[in-house]
PDB file of N, CA and C in Angstrom:
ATOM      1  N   UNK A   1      45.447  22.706  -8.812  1.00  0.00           N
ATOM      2  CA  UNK A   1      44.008  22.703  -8.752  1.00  0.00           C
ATOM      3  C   UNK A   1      43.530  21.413  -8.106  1.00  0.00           C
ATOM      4  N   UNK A   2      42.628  21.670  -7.061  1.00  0.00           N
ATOM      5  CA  UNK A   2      42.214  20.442  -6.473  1.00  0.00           C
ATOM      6  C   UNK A   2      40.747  19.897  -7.487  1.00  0.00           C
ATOM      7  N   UNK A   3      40.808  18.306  -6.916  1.00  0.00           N
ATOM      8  CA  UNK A   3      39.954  17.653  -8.091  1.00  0.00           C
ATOM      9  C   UNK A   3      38.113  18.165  -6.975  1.00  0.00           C
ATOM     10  N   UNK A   4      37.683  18.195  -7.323  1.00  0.00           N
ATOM     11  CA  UNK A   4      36.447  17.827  -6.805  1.00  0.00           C
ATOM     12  C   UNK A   4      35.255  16.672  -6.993  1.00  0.00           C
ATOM     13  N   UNK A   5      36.032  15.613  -8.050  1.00  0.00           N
ATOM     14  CA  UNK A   5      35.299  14.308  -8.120  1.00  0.00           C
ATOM     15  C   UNK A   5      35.437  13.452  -6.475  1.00  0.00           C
ATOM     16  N   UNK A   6      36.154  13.328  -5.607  1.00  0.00           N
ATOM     17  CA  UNK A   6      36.049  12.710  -4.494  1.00  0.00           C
ATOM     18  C   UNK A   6      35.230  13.575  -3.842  1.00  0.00           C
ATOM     19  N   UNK A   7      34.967  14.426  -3.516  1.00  0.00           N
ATOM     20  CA  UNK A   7      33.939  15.154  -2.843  1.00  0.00           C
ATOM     21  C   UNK A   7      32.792  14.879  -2.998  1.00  0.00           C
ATOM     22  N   UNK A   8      32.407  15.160  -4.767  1.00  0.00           N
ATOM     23  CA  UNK A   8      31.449  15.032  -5.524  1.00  0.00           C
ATOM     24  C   UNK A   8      30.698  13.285  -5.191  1.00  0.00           C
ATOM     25  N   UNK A   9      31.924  12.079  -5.001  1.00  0.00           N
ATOM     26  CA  UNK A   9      31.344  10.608  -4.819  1.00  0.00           C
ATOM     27  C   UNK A   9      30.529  10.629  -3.690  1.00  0.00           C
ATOM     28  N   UNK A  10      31.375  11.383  -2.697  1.00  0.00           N
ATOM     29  CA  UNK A  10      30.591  10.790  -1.715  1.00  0.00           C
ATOM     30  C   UNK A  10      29.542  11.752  -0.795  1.00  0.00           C
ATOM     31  N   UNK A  11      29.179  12.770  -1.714  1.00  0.00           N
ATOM     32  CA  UNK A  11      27.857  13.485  -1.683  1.00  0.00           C
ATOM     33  C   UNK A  11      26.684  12.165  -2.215  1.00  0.00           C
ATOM     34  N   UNK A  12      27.336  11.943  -3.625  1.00  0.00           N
ATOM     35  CA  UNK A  12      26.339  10.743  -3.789  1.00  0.00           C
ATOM     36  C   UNK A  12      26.064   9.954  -3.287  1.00  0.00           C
ATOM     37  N   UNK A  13      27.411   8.708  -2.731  1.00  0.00           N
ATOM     38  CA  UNK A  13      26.927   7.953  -2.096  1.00  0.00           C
ATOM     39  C   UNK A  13      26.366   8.362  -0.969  1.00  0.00           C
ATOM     40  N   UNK A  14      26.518   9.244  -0.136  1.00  0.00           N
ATOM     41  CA  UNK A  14      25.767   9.489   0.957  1.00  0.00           C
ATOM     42  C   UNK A  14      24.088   9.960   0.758  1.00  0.00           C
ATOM     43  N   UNK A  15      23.949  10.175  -0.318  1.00  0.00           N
ATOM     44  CA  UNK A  15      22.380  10.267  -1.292  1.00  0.00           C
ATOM     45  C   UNK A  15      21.881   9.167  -0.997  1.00  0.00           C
ATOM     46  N   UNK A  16      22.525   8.217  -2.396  1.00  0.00           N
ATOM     47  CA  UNK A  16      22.229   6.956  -2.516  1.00  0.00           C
ATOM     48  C   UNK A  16      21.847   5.690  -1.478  1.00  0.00           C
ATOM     49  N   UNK A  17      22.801   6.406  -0.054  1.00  0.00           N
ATOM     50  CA  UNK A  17      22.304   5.342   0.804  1.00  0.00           C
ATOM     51  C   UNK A  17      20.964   5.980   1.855  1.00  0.00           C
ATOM     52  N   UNK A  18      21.037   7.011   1.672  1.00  0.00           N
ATOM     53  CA  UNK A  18      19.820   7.658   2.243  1.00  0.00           C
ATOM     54  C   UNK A  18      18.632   7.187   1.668  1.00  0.00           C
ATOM     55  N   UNK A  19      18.235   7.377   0.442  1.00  0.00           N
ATOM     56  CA  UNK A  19      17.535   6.880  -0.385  1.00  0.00           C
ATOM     57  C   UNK A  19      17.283   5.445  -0.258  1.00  0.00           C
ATOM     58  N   UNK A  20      17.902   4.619  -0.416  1.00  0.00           N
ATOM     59  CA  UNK A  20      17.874   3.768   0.041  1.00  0.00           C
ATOM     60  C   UNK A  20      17.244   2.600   1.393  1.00  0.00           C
ATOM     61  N   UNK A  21      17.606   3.718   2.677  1.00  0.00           N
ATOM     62  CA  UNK A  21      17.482   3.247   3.736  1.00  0.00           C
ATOM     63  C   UNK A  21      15.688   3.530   3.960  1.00  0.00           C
ATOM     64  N   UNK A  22      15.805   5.156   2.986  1.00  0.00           N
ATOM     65  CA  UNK A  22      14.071   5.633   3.007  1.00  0.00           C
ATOM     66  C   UNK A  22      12.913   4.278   2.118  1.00  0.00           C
ATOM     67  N   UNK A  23      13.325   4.802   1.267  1.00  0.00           N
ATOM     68  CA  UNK A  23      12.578   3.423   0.670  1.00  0.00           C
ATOM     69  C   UNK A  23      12.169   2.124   1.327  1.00  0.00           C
ATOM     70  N   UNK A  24      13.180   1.798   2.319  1.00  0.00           N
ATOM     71  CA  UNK A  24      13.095   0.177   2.777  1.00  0.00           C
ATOM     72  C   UNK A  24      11.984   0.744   4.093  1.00  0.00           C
ATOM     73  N   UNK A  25      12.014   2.100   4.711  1.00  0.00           N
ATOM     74  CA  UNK A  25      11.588   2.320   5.452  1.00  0.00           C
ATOM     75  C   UNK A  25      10.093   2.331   5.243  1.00  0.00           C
ATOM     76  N   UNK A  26       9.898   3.391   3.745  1.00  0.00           N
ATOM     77  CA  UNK A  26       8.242   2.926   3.038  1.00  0.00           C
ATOM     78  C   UNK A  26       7.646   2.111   2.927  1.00  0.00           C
ATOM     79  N   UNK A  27       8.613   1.024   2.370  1.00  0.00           N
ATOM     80  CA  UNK A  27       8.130  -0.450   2.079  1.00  0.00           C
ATOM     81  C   UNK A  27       7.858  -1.009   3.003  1.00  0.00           C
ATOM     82  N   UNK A  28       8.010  -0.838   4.544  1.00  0.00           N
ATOM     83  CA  UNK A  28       7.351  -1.021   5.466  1.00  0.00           C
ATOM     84  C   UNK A  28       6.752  -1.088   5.836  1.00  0.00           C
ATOM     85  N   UNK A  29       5.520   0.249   5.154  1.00  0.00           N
ATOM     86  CA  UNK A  29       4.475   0.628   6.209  1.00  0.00           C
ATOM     87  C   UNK A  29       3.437  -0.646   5.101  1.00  0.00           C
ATOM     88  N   UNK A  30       2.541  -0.693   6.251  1.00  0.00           N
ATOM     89  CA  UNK A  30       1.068  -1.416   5.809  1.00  0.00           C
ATOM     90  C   UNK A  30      -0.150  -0.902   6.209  1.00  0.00           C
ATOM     91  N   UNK A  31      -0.968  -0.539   5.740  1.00  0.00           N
ATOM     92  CA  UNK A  31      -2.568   0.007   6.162  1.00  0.00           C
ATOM     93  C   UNK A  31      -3.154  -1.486   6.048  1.00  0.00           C
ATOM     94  N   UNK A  32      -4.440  -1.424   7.251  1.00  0.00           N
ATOM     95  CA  UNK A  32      -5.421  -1.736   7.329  1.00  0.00           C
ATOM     96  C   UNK A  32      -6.459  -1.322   6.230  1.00  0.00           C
ATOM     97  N   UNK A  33      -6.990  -1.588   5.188  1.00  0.00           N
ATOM     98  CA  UNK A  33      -8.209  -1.649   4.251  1.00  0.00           C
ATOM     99  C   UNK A  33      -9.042  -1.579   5.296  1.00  0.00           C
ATOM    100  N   UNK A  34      -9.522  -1.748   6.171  1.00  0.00           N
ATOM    101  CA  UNK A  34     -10.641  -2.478   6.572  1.00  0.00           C
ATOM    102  C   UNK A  34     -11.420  -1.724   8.146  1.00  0.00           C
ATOM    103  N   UNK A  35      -9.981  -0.691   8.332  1.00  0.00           N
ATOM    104  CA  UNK A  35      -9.782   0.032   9.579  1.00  0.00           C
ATOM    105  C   UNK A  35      -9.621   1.443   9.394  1.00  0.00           C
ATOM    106  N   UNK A  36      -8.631   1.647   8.244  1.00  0.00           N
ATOM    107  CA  UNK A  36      -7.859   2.928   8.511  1.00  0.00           C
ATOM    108  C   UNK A  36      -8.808   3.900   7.710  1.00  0.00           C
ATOM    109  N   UNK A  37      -8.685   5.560   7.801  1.00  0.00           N
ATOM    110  CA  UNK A  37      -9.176   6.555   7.246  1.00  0.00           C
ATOM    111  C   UNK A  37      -8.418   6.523   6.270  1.00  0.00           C
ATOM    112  N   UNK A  38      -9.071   7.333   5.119  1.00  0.00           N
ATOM    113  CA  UNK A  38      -8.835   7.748   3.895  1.00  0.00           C
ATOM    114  C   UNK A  38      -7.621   8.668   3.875  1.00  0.00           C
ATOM    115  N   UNK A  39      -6.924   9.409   5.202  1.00  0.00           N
ATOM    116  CA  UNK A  39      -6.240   9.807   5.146  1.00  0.00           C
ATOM    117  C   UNK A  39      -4.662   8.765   5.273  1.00  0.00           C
ATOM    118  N   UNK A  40      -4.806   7.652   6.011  1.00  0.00           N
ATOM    119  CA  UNK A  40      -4.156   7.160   6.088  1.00  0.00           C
ATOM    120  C   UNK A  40      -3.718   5.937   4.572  1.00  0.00           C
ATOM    121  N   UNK A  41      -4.869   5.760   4.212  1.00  0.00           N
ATOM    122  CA  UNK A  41      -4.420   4.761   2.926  1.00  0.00           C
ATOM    123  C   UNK A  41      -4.222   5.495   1.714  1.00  0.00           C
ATOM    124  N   UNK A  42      -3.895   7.041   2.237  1.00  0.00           N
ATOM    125  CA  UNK A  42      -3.868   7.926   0.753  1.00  0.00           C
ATOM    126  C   UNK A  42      -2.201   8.095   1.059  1.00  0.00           C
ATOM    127  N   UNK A  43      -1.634   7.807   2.187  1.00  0.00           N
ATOM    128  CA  UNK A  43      -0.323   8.036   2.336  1.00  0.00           C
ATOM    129  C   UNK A  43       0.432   6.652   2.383  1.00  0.00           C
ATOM    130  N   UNK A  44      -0.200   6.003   2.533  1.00  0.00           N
ATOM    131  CA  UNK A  44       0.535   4.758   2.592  1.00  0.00           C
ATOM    132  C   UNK A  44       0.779   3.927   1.272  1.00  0.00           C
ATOM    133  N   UNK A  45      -0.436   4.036   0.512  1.00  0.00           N
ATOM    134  CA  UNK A  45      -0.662   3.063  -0.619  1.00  0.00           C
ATOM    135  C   UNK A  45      -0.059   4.032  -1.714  1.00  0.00           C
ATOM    136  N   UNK A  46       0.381   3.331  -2.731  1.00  0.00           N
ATOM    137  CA  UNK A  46       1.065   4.349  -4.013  1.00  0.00           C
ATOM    138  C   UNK A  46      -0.016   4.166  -4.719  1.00  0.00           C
ATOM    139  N   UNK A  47      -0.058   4.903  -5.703  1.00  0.00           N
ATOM    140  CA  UNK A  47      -0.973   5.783  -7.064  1.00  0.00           C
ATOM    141  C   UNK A  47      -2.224   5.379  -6.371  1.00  0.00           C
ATOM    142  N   UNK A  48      -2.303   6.106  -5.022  1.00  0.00           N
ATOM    143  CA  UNK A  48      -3.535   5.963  -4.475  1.00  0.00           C
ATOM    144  C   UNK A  48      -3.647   7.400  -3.786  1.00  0.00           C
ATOM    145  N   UNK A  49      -4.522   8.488  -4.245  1.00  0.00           N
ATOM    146  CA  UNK A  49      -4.503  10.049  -3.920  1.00  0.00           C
ATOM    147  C   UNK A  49      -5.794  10.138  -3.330  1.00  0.00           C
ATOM    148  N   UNK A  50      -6.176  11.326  -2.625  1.00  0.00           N
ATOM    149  CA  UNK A  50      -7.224  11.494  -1.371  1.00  0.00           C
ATOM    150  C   UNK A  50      -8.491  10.902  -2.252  1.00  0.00           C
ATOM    151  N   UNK A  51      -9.303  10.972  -3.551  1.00  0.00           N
ATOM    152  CA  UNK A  51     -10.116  10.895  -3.887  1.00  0.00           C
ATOM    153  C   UNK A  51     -10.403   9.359  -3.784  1.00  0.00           C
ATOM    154  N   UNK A  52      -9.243   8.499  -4.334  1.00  0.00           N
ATOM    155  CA  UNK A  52      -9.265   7.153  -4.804  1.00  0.00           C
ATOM    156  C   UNK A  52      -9.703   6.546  -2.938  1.00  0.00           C
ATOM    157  N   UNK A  53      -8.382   6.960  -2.176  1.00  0.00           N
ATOM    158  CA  UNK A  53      -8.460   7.238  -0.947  1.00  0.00           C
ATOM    159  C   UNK A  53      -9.907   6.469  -0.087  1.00  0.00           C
ATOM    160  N   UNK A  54     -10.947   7.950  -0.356  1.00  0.00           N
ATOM    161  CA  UNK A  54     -12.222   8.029  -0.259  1.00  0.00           C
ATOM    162  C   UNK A  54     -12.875   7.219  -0.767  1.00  0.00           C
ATOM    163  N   UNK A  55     -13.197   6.980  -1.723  1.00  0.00           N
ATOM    164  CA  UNK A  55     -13.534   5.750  -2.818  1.00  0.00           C
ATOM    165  C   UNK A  55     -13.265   4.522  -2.055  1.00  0.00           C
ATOM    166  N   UNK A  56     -12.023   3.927  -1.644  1.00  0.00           N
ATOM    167  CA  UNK A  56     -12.131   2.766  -0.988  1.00  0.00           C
ATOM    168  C   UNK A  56     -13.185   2.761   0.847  1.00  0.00           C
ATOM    169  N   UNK A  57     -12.774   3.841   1.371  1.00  0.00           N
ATOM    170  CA  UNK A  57     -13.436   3.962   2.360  1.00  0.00           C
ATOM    171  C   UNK A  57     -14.935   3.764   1.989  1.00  0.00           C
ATOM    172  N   UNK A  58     -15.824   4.275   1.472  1.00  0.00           N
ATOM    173  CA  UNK A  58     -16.945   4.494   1.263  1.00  0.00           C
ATOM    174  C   UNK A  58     -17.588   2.649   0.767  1.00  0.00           C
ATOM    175  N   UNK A  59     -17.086   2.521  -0.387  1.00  0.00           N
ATOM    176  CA  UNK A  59     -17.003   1.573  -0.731  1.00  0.00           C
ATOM    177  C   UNK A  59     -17.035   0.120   0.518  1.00  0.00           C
ATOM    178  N   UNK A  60     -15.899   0.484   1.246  1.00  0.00           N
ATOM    179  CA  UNK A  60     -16.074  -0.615   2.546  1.00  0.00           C
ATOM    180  C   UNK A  60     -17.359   0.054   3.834  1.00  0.00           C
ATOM    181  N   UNK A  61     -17.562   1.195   3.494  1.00  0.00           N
ATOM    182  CA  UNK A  61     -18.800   1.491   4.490  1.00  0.00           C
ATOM    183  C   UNK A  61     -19.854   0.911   3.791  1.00  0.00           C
ATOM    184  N   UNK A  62     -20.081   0.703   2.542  1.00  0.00           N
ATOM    185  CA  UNK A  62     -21.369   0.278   1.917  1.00  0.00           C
ATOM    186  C   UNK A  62     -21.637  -0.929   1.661  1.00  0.00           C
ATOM    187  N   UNK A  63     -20.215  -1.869   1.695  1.00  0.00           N
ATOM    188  CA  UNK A  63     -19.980  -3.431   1.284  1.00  0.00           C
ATOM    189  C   UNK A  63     -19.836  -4.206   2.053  1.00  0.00           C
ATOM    190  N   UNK A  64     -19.279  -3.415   3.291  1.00  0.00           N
ATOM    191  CA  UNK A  64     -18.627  -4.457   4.780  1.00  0.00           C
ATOM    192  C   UNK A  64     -17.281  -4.398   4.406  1.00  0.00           C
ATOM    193  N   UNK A  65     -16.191  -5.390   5.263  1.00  0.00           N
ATOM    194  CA  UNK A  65     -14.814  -5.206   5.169  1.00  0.00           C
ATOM    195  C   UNK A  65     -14.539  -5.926   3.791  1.00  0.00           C
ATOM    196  N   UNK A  66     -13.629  -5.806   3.063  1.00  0.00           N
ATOM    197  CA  UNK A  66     -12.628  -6.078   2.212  1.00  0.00           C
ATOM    198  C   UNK A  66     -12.069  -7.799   2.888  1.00  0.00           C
ATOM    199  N   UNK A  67     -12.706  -8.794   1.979  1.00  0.00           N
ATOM    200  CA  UNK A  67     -11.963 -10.182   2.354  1.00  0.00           C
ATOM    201  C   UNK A  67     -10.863 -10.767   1.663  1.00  0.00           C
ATOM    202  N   UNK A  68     -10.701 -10.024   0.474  1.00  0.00           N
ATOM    203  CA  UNK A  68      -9.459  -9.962  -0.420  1.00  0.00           C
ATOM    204  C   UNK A  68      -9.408  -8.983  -1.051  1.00  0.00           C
ATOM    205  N   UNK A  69      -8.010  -8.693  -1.576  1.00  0.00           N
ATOM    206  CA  UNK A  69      -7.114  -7.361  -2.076  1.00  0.00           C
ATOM    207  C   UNK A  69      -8.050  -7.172  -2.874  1.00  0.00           C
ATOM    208  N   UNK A  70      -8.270  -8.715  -3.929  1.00  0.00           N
ATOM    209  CA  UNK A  70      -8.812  -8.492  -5.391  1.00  0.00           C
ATOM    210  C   UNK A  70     -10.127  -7.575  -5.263  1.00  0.00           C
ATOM    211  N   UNK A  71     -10.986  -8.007  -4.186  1.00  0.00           N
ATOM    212  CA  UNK A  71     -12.389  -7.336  -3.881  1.00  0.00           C
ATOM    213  C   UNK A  71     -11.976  -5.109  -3.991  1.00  0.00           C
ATOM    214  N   UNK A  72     -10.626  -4.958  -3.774  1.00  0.00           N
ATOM    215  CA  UNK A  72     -10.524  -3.775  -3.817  1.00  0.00           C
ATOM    216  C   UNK A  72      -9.865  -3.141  -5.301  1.00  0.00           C
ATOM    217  N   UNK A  73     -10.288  -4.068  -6.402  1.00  0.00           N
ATOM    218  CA  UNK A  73     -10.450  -3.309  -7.555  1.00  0.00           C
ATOM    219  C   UNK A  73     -12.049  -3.225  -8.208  1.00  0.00           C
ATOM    220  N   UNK A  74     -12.547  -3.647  -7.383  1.00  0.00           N
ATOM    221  CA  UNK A  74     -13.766  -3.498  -7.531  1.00  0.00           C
ATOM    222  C   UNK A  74     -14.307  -1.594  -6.992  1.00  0.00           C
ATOM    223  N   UNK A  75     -13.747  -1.284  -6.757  1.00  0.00           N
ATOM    224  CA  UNK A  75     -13.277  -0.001  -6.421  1.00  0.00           C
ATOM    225  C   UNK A  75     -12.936   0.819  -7.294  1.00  0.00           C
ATOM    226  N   UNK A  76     -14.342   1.953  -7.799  1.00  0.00           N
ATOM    227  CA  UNK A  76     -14.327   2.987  -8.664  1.00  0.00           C
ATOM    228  C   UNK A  76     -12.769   3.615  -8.873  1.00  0.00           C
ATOM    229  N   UNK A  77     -12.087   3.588 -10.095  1.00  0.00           N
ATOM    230  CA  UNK A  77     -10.583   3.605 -10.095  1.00  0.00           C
ATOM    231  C   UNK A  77      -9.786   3.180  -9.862  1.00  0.00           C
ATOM    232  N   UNK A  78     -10.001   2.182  -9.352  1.00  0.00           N
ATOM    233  CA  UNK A  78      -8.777   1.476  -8.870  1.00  0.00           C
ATOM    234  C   UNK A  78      -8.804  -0.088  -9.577  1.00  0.00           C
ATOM    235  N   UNK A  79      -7.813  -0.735 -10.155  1.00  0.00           N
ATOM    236  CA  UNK A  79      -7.812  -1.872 -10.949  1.00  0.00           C
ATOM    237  C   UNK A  79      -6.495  -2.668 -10.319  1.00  0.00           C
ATOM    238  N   UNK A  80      -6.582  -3.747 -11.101  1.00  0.00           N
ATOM    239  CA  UNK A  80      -5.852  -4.701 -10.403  1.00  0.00           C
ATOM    240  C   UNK A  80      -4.546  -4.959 -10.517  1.00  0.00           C
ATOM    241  N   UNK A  81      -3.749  -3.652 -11.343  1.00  0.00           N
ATOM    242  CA  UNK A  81      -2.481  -3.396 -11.644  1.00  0.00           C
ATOM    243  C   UNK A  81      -2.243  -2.557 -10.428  1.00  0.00           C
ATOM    244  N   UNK A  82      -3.508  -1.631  -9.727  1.00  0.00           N
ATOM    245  CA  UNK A  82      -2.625  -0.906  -8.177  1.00  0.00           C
ATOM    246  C   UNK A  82      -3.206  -1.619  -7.249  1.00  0.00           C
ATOM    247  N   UNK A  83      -3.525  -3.002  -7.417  1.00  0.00           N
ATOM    248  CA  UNK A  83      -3.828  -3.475  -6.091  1.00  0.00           C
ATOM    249  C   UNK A  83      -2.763  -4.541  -6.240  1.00  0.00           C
ATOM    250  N   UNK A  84      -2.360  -5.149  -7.203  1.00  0.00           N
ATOM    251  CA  UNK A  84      -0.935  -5.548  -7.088  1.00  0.00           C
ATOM    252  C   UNK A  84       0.761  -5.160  -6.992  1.00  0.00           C
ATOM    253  N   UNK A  85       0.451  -3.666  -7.427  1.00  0.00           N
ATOM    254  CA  UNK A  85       1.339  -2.895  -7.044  1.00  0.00           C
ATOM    255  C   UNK A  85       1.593  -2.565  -5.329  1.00  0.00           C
ATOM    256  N   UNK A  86       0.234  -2.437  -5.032  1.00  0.00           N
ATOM    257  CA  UNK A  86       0.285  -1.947  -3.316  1.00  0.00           C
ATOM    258  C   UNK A  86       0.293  -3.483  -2.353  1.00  0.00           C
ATOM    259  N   UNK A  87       0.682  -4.795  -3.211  1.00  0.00           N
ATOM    260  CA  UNK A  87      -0.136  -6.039  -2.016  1.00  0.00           C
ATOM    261  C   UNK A  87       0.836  -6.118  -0.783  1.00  0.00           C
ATOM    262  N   UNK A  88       2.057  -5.812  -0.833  1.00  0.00           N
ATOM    263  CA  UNK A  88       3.002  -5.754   0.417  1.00  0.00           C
ATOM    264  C   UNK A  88       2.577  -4.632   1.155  1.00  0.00           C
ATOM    265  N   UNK A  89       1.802  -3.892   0.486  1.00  0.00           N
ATOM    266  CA  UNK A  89       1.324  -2.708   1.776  1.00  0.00           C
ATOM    267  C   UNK A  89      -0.179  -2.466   2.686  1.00  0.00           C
ATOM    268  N   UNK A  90      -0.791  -3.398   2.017  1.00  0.00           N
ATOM    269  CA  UNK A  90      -2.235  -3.816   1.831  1.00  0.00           C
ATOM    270  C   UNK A  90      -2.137  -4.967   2.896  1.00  0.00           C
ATOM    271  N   UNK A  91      -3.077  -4.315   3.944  1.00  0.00           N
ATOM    272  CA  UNK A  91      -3.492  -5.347   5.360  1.00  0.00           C
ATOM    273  C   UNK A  91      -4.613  -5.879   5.204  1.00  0.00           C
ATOM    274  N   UNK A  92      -5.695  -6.636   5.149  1.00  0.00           N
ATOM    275  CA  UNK A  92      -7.034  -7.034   5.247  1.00  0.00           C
ATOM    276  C   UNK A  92      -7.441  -7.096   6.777  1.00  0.00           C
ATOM    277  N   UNK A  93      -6.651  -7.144   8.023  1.00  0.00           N
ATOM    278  CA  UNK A  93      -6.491  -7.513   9.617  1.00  0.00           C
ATOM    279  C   UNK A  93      -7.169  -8.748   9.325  1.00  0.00           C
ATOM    280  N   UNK A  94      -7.385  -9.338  10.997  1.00  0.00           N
ATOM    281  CA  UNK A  94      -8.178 -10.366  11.519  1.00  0.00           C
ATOM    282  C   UNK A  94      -7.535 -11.740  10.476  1.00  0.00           C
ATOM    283  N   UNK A  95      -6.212 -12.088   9.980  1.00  0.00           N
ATOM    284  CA  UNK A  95      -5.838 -12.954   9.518  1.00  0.00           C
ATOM    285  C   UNK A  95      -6.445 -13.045   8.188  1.00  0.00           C
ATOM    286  N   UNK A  96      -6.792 -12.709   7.408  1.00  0.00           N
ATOM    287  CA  UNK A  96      -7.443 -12.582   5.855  1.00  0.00           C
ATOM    288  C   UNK A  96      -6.462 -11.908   4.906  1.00  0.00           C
ATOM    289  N   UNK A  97      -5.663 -12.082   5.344  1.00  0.00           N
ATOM    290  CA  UNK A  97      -4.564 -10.654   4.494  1.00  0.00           C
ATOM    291  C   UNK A  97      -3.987 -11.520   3.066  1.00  0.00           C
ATOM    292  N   UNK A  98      -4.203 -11.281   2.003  1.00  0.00           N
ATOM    293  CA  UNK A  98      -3.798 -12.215   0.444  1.00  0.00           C
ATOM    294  C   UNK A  98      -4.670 -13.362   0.307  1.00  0.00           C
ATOM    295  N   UNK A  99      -5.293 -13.388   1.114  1.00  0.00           N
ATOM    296  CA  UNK A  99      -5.799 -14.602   0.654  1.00  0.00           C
ATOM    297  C   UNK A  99      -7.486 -14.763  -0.109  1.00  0.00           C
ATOM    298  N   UNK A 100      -7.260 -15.607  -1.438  1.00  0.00           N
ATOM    299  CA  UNK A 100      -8.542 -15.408  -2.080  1.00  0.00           C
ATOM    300  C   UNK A 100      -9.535 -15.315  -1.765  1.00  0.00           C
ATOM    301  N   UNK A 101     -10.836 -14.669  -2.967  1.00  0.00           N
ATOM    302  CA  UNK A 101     -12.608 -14.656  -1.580  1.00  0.00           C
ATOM    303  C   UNK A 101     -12.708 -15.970  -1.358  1.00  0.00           C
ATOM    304  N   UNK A 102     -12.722 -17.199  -1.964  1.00  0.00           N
ATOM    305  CA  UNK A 102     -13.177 -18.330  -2.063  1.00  0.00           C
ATOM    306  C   UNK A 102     -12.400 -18.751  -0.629  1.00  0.00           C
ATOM    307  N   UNK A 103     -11.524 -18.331  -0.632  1.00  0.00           N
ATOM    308  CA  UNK A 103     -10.975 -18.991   0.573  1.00  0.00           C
ATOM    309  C   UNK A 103     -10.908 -18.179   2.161  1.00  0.00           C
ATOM    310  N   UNK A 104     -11.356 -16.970   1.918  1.00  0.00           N
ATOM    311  CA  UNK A 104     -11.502 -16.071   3.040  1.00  0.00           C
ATOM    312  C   UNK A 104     -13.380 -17.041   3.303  1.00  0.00           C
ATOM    313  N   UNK A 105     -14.023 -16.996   2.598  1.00  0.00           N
ATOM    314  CA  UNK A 105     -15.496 -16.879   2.847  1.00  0.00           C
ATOM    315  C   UNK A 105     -15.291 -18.671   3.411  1.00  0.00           C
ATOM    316  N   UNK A 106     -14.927 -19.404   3.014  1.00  0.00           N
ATOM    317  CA  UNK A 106     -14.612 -20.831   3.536  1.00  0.00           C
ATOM    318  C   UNK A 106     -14.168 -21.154   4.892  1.00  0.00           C
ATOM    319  N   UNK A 107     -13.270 -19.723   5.100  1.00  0.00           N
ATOM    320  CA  UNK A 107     -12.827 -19.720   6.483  1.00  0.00           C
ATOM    321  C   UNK A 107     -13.111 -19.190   7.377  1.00  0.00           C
ATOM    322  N   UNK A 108     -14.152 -18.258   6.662  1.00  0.00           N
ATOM    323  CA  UNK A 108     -15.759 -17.677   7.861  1.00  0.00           C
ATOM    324  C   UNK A 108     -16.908 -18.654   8.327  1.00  0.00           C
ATOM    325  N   UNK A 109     -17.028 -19.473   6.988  1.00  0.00           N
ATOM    326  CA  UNK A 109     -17.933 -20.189   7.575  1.00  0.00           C
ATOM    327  C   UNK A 109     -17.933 -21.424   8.102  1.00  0.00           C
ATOM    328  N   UNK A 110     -18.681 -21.177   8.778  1.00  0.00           N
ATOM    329  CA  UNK A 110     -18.745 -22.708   9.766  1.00  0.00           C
ATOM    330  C   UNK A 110     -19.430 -24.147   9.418  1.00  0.00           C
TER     331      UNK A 110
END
């Protein structure tokens, strides 16, 4: 009788590194806050779904751009456990990206 645990390993490992390679590939992506549609920061950002999505969009149509992450738990549903969850994926553009209001608004003004 042949064994089928060597078969069986390297089904997994060949999983495991797939998985793997995907993930690093996710962790990649970054949205623009400040640019992108609701469709795009509903796929990019985690425990962030079309509604929440919308919510940030609207929110930056009514407020102006986003000068820090933190400004985007100010955002109906959204708190500051998924805006620190998402900050490696979270762009602000135009060089503002992590950095506090106090210090974004310091570096607007002249």
């Amino acid at each position: 009788m042949r064994s089928c645990v060597p078969n069986s390993l390297a089904r997994w490992s060949s999983l495991a590194c797939a998985l793997l390679f995907a993930s690093a590939v996710l962790a990649a992506d970054k949205v623009d806050v400040n640019s992108a549609d609701a469709a795009t920061i509903d796929r990019v950002l985690v425990n962030i779904g079309p509604s929440k999505a919308q919510a940030i969009v609207a929110h930056r149509d009514a407020n102006g751009p986003y000068k820090s992450l933190e400004q985007l738990a100010k955002v109906k549903g959204i708190g500051l456990k998924t805006v620190e969850l998402n900050r490696d994926r979270i762009d602000l553009g135009a060089g503002s990206a992590g950095q506090p209001a106090a210090t974004a608004q310091a570096a607007n003004s002249p």
